[in-house]
Each structure stands twice: as structure tokens, then as C-alpha cells.
Protein backbone atom coordinates (compact mmCIF):
# COMPACT_ATOMS: atom_id res chain seq x y z
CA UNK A 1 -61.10 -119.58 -41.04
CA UNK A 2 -60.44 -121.18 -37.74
CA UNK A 3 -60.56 -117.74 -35.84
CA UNK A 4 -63.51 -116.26 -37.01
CA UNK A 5 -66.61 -116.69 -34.56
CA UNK A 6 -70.02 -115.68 -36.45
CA UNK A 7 -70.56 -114.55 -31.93
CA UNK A 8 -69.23 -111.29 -32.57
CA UNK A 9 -71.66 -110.13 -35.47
CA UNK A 10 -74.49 -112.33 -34.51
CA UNK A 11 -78.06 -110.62 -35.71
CA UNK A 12 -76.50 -107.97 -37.52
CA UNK A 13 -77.82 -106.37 -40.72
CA UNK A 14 -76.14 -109.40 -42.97
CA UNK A 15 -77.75 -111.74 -40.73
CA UNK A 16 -81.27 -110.14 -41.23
CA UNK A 17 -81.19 -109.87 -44.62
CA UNK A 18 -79.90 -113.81 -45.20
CA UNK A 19 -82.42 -114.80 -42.58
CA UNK A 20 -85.00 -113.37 -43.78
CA UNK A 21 -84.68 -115.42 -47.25
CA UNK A 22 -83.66 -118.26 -45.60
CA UNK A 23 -86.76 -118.30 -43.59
CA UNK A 24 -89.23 -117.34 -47.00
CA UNK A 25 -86.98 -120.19 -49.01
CA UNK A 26 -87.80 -122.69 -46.82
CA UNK A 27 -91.41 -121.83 -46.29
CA UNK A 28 -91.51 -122.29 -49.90
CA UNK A 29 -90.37 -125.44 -49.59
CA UNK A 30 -93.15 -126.26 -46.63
CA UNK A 31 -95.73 -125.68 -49.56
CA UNK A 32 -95.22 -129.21 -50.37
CA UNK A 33 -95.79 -132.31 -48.90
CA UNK A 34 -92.54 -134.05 -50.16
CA UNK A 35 -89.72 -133.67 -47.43
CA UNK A 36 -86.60 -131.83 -47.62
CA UNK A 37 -83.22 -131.01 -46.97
CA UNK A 38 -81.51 -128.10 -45.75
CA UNK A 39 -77.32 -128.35 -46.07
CA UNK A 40 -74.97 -125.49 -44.09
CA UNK A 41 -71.50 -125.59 -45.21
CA UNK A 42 -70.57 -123.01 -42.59
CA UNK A 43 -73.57 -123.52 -39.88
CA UNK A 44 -71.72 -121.82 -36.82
CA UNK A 45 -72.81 -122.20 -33.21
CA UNK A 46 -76.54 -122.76 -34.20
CA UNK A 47 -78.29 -120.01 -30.95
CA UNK A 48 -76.21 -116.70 -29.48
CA UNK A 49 -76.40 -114.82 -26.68
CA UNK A 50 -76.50 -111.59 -28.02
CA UNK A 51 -75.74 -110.65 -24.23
CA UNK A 52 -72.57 -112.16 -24.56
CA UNK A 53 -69.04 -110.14 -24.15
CA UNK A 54 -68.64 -111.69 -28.04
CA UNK A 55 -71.77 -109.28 -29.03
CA UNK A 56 -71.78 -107.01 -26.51
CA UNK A 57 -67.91 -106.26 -27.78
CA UNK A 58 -69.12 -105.23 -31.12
CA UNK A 59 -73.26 -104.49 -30.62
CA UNK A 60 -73.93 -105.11 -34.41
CA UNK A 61 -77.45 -106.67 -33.39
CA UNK A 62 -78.35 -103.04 -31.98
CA UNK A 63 -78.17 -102.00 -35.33
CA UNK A 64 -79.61 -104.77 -36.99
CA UNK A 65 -82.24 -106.99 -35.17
CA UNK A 66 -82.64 -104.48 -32.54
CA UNK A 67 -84.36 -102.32 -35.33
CA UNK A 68 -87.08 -104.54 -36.23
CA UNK A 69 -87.79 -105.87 -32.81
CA UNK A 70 -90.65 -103.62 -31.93
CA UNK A 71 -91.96 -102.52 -35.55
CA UNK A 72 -95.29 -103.11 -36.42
CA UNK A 73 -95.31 -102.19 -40.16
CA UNK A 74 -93.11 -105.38 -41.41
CA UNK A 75 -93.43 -106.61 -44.58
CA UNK A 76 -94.55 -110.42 -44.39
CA UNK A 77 -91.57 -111.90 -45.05
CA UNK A 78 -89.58 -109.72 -42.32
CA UNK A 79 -92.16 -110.42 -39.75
CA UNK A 80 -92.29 -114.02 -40.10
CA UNK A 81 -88.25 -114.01 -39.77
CA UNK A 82 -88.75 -111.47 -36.40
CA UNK A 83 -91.76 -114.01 -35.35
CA UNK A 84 -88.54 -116.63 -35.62
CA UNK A 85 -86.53 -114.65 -33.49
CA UNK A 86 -89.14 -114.02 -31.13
CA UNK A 87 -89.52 -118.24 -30.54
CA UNK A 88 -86.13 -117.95 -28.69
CA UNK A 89 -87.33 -115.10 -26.73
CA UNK A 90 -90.62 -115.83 -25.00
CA UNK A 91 -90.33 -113.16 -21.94
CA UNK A 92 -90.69 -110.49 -25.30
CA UNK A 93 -86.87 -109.50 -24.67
CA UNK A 94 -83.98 -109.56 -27.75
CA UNK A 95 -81.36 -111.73 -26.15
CA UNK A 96 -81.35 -114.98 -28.20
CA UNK A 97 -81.03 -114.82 -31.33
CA UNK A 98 -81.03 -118.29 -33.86
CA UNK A 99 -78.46 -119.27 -36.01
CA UNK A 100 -79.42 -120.42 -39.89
CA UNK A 101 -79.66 -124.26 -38.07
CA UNK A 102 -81.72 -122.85 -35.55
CA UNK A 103 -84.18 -121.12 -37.92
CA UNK A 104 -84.21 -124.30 -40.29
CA UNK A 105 -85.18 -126.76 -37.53
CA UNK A 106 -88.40 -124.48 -36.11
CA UNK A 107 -89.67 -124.70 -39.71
CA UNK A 108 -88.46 -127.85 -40.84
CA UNK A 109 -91.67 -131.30 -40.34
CA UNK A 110 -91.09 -134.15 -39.74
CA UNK A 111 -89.98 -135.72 -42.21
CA UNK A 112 -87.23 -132.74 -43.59
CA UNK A 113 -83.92 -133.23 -42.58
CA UNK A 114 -81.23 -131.17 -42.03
CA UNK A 115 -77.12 -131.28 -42.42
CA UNK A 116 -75.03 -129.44 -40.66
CA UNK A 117 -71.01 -128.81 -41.41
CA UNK A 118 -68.69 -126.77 -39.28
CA UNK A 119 -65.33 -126.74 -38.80
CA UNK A 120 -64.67 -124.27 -35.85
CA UNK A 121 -63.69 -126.76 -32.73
CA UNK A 122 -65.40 -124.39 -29.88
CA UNK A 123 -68.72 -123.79 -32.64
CA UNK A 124 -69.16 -127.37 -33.22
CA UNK A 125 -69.10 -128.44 -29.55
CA UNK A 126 -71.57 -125.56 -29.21
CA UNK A 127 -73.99 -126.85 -32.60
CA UNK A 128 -73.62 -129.83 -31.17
CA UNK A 129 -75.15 -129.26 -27.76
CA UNK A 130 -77.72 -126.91 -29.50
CA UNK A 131 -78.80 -129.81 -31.38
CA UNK A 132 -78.02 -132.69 -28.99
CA UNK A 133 -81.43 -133.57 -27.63
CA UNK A 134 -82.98 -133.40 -31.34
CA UNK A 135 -84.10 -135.72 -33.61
CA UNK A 136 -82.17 -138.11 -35.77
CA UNK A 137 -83.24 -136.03 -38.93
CA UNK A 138 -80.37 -133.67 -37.50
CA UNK A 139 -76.58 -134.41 -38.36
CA UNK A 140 -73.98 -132.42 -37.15
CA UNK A 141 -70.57 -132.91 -38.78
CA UNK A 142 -67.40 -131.53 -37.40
CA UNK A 143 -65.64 -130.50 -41.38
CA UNK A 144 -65.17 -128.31 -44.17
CA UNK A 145 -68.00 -127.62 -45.07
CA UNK A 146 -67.30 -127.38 -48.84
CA UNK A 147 -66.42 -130.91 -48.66
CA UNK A 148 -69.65 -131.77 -46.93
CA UNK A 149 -71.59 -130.37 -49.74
CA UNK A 150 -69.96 -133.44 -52.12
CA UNK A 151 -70.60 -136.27 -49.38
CA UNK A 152 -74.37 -134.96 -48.99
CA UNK A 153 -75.82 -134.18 -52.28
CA UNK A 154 -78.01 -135.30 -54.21
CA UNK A 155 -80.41 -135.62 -51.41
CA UNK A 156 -83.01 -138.51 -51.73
CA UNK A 157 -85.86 -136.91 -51.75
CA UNK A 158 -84.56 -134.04 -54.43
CA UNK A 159 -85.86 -131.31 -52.79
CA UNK A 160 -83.51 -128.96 -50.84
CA UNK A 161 -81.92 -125.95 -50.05
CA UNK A 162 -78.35 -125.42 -49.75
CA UNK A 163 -76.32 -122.09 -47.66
CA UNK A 164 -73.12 -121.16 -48.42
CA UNK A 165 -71.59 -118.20 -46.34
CA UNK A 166 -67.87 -118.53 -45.29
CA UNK A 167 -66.15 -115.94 -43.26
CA UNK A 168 -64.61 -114.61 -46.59
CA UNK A 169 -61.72 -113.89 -44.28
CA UNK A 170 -59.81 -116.43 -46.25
CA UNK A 171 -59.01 -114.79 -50.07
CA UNK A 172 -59.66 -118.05 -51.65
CA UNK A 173 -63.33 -118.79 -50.17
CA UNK A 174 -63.75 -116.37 -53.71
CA UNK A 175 -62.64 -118.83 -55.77
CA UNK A 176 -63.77 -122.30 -54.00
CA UNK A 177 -67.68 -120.75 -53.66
CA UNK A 178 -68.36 -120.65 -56.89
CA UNK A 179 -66.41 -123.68 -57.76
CA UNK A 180 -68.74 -125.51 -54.74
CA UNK A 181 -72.30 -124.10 -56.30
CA UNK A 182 -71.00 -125.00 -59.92
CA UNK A 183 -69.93 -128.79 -58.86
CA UNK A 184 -73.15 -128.87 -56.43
CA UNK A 185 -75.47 -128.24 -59.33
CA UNK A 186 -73.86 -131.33 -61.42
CA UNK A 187 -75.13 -133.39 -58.27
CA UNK A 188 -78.06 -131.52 -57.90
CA UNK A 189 -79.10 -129.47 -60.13
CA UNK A 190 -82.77 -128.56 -58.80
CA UNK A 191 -81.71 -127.82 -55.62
CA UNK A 192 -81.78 -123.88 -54.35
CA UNK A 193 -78.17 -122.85 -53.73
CA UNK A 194 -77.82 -119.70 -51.27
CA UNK A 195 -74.55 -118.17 -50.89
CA UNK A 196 -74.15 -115.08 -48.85
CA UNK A 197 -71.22 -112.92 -49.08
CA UNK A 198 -69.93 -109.50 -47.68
CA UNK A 199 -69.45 -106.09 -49.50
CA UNK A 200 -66.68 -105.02 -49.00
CA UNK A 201 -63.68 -102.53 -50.53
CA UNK A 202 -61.31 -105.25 -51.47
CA UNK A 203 -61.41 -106.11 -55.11
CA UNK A 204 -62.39 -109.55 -54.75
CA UNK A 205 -65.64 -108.75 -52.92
CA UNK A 206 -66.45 -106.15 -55.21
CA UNK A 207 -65.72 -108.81 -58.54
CA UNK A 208 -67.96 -111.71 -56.76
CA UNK A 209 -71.47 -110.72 -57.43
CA UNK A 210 -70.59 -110.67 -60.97
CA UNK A 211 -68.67 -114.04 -60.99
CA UNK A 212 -71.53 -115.91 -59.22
CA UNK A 213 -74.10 -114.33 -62.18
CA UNK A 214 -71.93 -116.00 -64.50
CA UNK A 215 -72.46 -119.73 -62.93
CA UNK A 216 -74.73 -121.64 -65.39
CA UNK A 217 -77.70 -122.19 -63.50
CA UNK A 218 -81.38 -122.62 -64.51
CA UNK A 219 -82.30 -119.65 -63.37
CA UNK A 220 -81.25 -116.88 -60.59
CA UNK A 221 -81.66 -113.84 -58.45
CA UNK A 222 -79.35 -111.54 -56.80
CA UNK A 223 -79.94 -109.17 -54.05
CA UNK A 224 -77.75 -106.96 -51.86
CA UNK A 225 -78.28 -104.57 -49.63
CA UNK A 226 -76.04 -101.33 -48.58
CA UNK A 227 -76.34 -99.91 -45.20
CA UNK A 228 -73.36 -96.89 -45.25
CA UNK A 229 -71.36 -95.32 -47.53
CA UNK A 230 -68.12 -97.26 -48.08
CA UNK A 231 -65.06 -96.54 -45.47
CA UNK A 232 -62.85 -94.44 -47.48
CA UNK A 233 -60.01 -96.27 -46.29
CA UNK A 234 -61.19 -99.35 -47.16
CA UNK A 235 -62.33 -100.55 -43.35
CA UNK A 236 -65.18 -102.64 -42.54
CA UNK A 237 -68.03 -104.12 -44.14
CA UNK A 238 -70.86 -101.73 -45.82
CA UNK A 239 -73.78 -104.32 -46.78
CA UNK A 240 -73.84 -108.04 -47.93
CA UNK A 241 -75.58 -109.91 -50.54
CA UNK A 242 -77.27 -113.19 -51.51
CA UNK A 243 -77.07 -114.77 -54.70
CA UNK A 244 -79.60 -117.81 -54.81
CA UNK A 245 -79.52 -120.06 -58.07
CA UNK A 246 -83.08 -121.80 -58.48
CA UNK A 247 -85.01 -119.61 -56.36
CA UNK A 248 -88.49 -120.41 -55.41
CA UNK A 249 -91.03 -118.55 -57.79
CA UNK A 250 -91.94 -114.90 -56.34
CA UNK A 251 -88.97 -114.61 -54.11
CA UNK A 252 -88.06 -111.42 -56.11
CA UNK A 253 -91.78 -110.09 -55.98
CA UNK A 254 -91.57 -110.58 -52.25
CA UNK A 255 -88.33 -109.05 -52.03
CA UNK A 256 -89.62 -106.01 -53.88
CA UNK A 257 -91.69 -104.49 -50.81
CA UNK A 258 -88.66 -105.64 -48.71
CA UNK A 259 -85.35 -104.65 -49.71
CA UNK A 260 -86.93 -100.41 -49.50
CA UNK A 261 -88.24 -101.28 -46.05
CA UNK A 262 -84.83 -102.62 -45.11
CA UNK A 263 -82.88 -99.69 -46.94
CA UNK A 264 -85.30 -97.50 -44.55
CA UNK A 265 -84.95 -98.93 -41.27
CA UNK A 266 -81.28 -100.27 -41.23
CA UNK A 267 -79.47 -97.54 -43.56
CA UNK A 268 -77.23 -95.39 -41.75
CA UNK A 269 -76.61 -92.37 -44.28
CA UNK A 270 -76.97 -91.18 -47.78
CA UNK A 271 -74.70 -94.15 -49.38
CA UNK A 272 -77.68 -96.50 -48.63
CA UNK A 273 -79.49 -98.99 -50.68
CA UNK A 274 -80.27 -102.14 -52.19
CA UNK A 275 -79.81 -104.25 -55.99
CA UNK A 276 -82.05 -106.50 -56.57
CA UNK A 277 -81.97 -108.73 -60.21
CA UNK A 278 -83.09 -112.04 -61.38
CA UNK A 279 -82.85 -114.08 -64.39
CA UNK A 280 -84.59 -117.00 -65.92
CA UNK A 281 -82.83 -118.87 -68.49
């Protein structure tokens, strides 16, 4: 949606959690030698100030990043997503925080590559400046990004990760997501697919977990994490989740020491907690 700006809830408890597995995904992929991509459909402004009057109007990092900022019992994967943040942030202060671009180009080598789509006029002026005095490997293309997925993939080396996190804000991002991943995997079908998405009251959010199990993919895992009880008026979001279709092997292990810490640290009452299921076909 043209309106939304990914400013206002910038290093939130969404953001943490799809971070975090962005970050362990693509050290994963660092594991080998052979290069990679990394595709965003929706890649946003690429850095925030979380001192901004766009977070500072809201303050979801304070109850997010802010958490885990000066904890010194993180699980691995959490600290090497805070060590991330921290990059951005040499004086020791939270006031940057990196964007899924951001976060893929301090881990991607030389050779990886990475694809950027957004579609947001003031974001994509912004990505582009981010990313202006970067190397070539970086492409920054001002358009939907579910049509950037088709002009992109396969990649030639065959080795990539793909995000997929819309605002949600528009009812049918339900229905083109999972038409995107199932289309995607006919292109590229070893690739690792990530697609975030919000929890939320409406009945579409509450159906999509279950119609992105039901995508035919090798194999896949599904985590989501709850941080209140739901509104009882239906306001506001209450957790988010990740569905990932060809995860790298022991993401779920990893995830098992995780997702408690997470429920721990970032849940706000009784309501809170996390799923966490994978399959193998």
C-alpha cells in the first residue's frame, strides 16, 4: 500500500523475530562458497532512525529491540542479529536500526548479490541513497515487488533466499502471497522463500498460516510468535509469523532455544507465546 511506511514500526517485535531468521538464513547460506542471492519484494527504506517523529510517534522499538539491547544471556542466533544492529550503532547507543537490505548487505561476500523491489516513492528515494555508494552486486528497483520476484528468478547461481512481507494493509496481499511463493517455486524451486505476515483479529490473518502450509513445497517450517492477548475489539496487531518453504537444515533446532527466550523477554501478559512446526515432505 502506497501509505504505509515500515518508519513507524521500525525494530519492533515483528521486526526482531523476521530479523533474526533472516540473519541465521543467510548465514546458512555463507556456509558455502557458491554465491547467492537475496530478493525483497517489499524492502522499505533499507536504515531508520528510530529517533525519528515516525518511531518516536509510535515507540514500538522500546518494546522490541530496546529489550534485547543490553542482555547478555542471548541465544546465538538473537545475539548475532543484536551484533547486526549494533554495526549501525558504534557509540553503543539504539538509534539506527537496519532494514532486511541493510542486514543482507553486512553479511552478504563478494560475490552474493542482492535485489531490491519497492514501490513506496519517498522509501525508494531513501533505499536508494542507503544503497547509492554500494557495489554493483546491489539493484534497487522502484516496483511491485511481486512482479519483481518473476523478472528475477531463477537466479544464476541457484542459491538464494527470497522475503516476502507486504503491509497486509491491502486484503488481497492474502491471496497474491501465496500465489507469488507457489509461481516462485516453479522458477525456483530450491530457493528459501520467507514470507512474514501479521496476527491479527481479522479472519484473513487468522486463515493464512494455514493456507501457506498448504503450498506444495519440498519441505517447510512455520513459526509465530504472540506477544499480548488479542484486543477484544479486534485493534492492533498481537504477534507475527514466518513461514519459510526450504529452510536451511536446523533452523527449527535453533529456533527451539529461541522462540521461549523471545516469549520471555518481549511478552507483555498471560496471552503470550510462540508455534513453532516444520515439515519435510
Amino acid at each position: 500500500m502506497l501509505s504505509y511506511r515500515h518508519a513507524f514500526h521500525a525494530g519492533n517485535h515483528a521486526d526482531v523475530l523476521k530479523h533474526c531468521l533472516l540473519v541465521a538464513m543467510l548465514r546458512h547460506m555463507n556456509k558455502k562458497d557458491k554465491p547467492w542471492w537475496y530478493v525483497d519484494s517489499h524492502a522499505g527504506a533499507g536504515i531508520y532512525d528510530l529517533y525519528s517523529d515516525y518511531a518516536r510517534k509510535t515507540g514500538e522499538f522500546e518494546s522490541g529491540i530496546n529489550r534485547l539491547w543490553t542482555r547478555d544471556d542471548l541465544p546465538e542466533p538473537l545475539a548475532d542479529y543484536v551484533a547486526q544492529v549494533r554495526k549501525l550503532n558504534n557509540d553503543g547507543k539504539l538509534r539506527l536500526y537496519p532494514g532486511s537490505p541493510w542486514l543482507a548487505r553486512q553479511i552478504m561476500r563478494r560475490d552474493d548479490q542482492l535485489r531490491l523491489f519497492e514501490l513506496h516513492s519517498t522509501d525508494v528515494q531513501m533505499l536508494r541513497s542507503t544503497f547509492s555508494e554500494h557495489s554493483h552486486h546491489i539493484k534497487v528497483e522502484a516496483m511491485d515487488g511481486f512482479d519483481g520476484l518473476k523478472s528475477v528468478l531463477p537466479p544464476q547461481p541457484r542459491r538464494g533466499v527470497v522475503l516476502i512481507d507486504p503491509s497486509y494493509e491491502i486484503k488481497d496481499d492474502y491471496k497474491r502471497v501465496p500465489r507469488a511463493v507457489k509461481e516462485s517455486l516453479t522458477r525456483f524451486a530450491t530457493g528459501t522463500y520467507a514470507v512474514w505476515y501479521p496476527k491479527l483479529q481479522r479472519e484473513e490473518s487468522r486463515e493464512f498460516p494455514d493456507r501457506l502450509k498448504r503450498i506444495p513445497a519440498s519441505s517447510w517450517l512455520h513459526v509465530s510468535l504472540t506477544i499480548r492477548s488479542p484486543d477484544p475489539e479486534g485493534f492492533g496487531m498481537h504477534g507475527s509469523g514466518l513461514y519459510i518453504a526450504n529452510p536451511p537444515w536446523q533452523l527449527a533446532d535453533q529456533l527451539t532455544t529461541v522462540m521461549p527466550y523471545l516469549v520471555n523477554v518481549l511478552g507483555e501478559d498471560a496471552g503470550a507465546g510462540y508455534q513453532l512446526e516444520h515439515q519435510e515432505s
